[in-house]
Protein backbone atom coordinates (compact mmCIF):
# COMPACT_ATOMS: atom_id res chain seq x y z
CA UNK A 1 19.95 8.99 7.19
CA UNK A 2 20.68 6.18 8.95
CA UNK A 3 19.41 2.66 8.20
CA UNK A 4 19.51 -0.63 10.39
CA UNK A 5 21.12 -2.85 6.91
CA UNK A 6 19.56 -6.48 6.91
CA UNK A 7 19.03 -9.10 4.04
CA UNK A 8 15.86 -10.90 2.38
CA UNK A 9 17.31 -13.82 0.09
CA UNK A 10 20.72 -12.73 -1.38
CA UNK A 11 19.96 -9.15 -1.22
CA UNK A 12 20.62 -6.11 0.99
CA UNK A 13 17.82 -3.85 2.55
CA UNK A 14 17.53 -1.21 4.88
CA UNK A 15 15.03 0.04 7.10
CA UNK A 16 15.64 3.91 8.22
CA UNK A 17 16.62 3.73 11.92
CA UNK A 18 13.51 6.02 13.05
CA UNK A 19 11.15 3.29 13.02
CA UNK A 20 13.08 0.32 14.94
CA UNK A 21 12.17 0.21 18.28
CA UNK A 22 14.51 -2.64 19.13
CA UNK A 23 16.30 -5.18 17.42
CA UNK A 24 16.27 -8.67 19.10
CA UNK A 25 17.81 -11.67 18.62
CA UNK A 26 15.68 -14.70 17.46
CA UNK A 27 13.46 -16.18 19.98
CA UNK A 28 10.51 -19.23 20.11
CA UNK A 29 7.64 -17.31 18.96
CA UNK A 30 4.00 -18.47 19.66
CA UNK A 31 2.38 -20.40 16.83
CA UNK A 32 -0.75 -18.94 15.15
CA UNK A 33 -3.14 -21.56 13.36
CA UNK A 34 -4.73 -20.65 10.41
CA UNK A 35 -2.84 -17.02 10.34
CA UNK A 36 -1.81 -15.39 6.84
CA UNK A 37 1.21 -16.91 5.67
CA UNK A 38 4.08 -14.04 6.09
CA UNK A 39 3.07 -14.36 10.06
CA UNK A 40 5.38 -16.74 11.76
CA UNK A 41 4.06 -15.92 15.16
CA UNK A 42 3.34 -13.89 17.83
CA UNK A 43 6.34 -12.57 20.31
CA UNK A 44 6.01 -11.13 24.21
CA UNK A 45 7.85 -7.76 24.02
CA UNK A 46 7.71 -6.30 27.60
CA UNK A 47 4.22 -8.26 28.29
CA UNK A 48 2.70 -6.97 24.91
CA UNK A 49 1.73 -9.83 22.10
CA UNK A 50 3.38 -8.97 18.81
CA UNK A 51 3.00 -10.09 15.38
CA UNK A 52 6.05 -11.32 13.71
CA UNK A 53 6.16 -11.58 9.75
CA UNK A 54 9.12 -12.89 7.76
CA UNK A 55 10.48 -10.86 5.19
CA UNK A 56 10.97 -13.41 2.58
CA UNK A 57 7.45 -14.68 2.95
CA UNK A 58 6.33 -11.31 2.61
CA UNK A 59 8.58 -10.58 -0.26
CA UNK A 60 7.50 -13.85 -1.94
CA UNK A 61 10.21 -15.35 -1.43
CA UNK A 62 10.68 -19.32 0.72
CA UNK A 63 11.04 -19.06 4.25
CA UNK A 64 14.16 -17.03 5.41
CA UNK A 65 16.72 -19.66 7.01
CA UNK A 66 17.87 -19.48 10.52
CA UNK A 67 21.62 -17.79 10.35
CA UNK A 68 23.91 -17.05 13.16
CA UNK A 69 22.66 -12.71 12.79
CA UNK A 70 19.02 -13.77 12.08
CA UNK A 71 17.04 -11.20 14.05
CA UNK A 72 13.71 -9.73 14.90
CA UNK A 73 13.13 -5.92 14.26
CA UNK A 74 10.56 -4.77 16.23
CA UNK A 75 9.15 -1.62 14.32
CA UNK A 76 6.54 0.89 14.81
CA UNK A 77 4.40 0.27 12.00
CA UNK A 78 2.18 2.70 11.51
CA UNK A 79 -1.52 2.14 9.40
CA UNK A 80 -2.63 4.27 6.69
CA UNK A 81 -4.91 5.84 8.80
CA UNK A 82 -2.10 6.48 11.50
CA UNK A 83 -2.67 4.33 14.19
CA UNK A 84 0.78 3.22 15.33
CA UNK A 85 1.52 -0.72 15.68
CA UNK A 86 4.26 -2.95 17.42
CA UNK A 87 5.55 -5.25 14.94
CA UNK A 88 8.11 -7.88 14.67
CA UNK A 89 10.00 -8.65 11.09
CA UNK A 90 12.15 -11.85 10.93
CA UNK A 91 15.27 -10.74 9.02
CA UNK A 92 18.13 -12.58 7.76
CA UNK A 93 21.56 -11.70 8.39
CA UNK A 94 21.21 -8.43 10.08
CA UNK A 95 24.68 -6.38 9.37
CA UNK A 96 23.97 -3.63 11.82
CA UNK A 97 23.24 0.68 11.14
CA UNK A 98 24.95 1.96 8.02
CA UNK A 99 24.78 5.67 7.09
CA UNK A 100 23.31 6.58 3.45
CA UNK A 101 23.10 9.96 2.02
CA UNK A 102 20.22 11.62 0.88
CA UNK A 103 22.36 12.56 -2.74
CA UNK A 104 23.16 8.33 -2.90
CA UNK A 105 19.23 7.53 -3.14
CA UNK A 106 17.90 7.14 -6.80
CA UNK A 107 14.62 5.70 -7.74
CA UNK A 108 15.35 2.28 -8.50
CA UNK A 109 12.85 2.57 -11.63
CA UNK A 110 10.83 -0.87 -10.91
CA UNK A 111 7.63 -0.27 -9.24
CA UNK A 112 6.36 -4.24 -9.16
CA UNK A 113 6.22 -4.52 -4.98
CA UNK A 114 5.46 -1.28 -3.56
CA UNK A 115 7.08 -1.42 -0.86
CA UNK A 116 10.81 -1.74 -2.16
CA UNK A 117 11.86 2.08 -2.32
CA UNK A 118 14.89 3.89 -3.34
CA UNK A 119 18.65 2.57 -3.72
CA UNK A 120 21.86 2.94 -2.83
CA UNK A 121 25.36 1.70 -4.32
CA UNK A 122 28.37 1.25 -2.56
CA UNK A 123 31.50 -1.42 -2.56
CA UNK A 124 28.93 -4.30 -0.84
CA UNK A 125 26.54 -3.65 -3.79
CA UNK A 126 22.74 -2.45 -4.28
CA UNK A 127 21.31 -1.32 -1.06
CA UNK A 128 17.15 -0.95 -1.47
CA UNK A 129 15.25 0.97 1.31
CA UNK A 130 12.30 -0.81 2.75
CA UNK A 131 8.96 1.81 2.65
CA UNK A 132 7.46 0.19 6.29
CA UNK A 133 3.80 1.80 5.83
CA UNK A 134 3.71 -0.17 2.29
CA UNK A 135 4.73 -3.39 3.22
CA UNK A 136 1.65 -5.75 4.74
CA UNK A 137 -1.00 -6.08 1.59
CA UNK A 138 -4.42 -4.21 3.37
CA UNK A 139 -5.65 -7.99 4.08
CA UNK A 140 -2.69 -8.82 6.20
CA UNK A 141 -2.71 -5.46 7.71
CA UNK A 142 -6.32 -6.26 8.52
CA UNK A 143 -5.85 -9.53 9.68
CA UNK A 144 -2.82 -8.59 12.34
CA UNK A 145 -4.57 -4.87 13.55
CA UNK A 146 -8.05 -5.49 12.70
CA UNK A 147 -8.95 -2.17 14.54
CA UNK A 148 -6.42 -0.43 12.49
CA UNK A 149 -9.57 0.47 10.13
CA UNK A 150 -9.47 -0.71 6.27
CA UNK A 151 -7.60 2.13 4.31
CA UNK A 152 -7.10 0.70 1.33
CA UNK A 153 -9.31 -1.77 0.03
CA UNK A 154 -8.34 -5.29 -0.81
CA UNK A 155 -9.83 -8.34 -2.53
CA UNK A 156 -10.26 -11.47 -1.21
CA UNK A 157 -6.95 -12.65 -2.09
CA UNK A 158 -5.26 -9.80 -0.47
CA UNK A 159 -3.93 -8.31 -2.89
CA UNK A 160 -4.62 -4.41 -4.37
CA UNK A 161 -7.41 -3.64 -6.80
């Protein structure tokens, strides 16, 4: 499978090249008071308003730093329920498409955020796939589609039961 390669912190991740829509480079985005704190803003993508999210701030991580291949993914997230999303992810260092084998996945064996998946070795290191339908908690997922419906139940603080 293919997978757009990209970074969060120090380490290497891939999204499978399926769900990108378009990869653009790193643009003003409009600010959003009072929004969840993964959201960095809202981008116009051909006259649609997008929600952007930084992957380190989703990943609990600090806020990713502005790097010369810092770029916004726009995916097609799609809901537990299946309605299908525009979305924007702010991702450090993004290396480009990188082919991985179905036979080089293994479970990585830590199931702590679930939406790190599978990995892959080569000479650069770990690579971890990225599971997009797992990776906004139901609250944000509320708070960016809030007609996306509420599969999955969450408490106040966002997180999973």
């Amino acid at each position: 499978m293919k997978l757009l390669v990209f970074h969060i912190g120090v380490d290497r991740y891939g999204l499978r090249l399926r769900d990108v829509v378009r990869v653009v480079p790193l643009l003003d985005l409009k600010h959003l008071p009072l929004a969840p704190e993964p959201v960095v803003g809202l981008m116009d993508y051909h006259g649609a308003s997008v929600p952007v999210v930084d992957l380190c701030l989703a990943s609990g991580l600090p806020p990713g730093a502005d790097h010369f291949d810092t770029r916004i993914i726009v995916v097609d997230y799609r809901a537990p329920e299946g309605t299908v999303h525009l979305l924007g992810l702010r991702a450090e260092r993004v290396q480009g498409v990188q082919e991985v084998r179905d036979d080089q996945l293994t479970e990585s064996g830590v199931k702590a955020a679930p939406f790190l998946g599978q990995v892959a070795g080569d000479a650069r290191g770990m690579l971890q796939l990225v599971e997009l339908e797992q990776l906004l908690t139901p609250a944000l997922r509320i708070a960016l589609f809030p007609n996306a419906g509420n599969a999955g139940d969450a408490d106040d603080s966002g997180n999973l039961p």
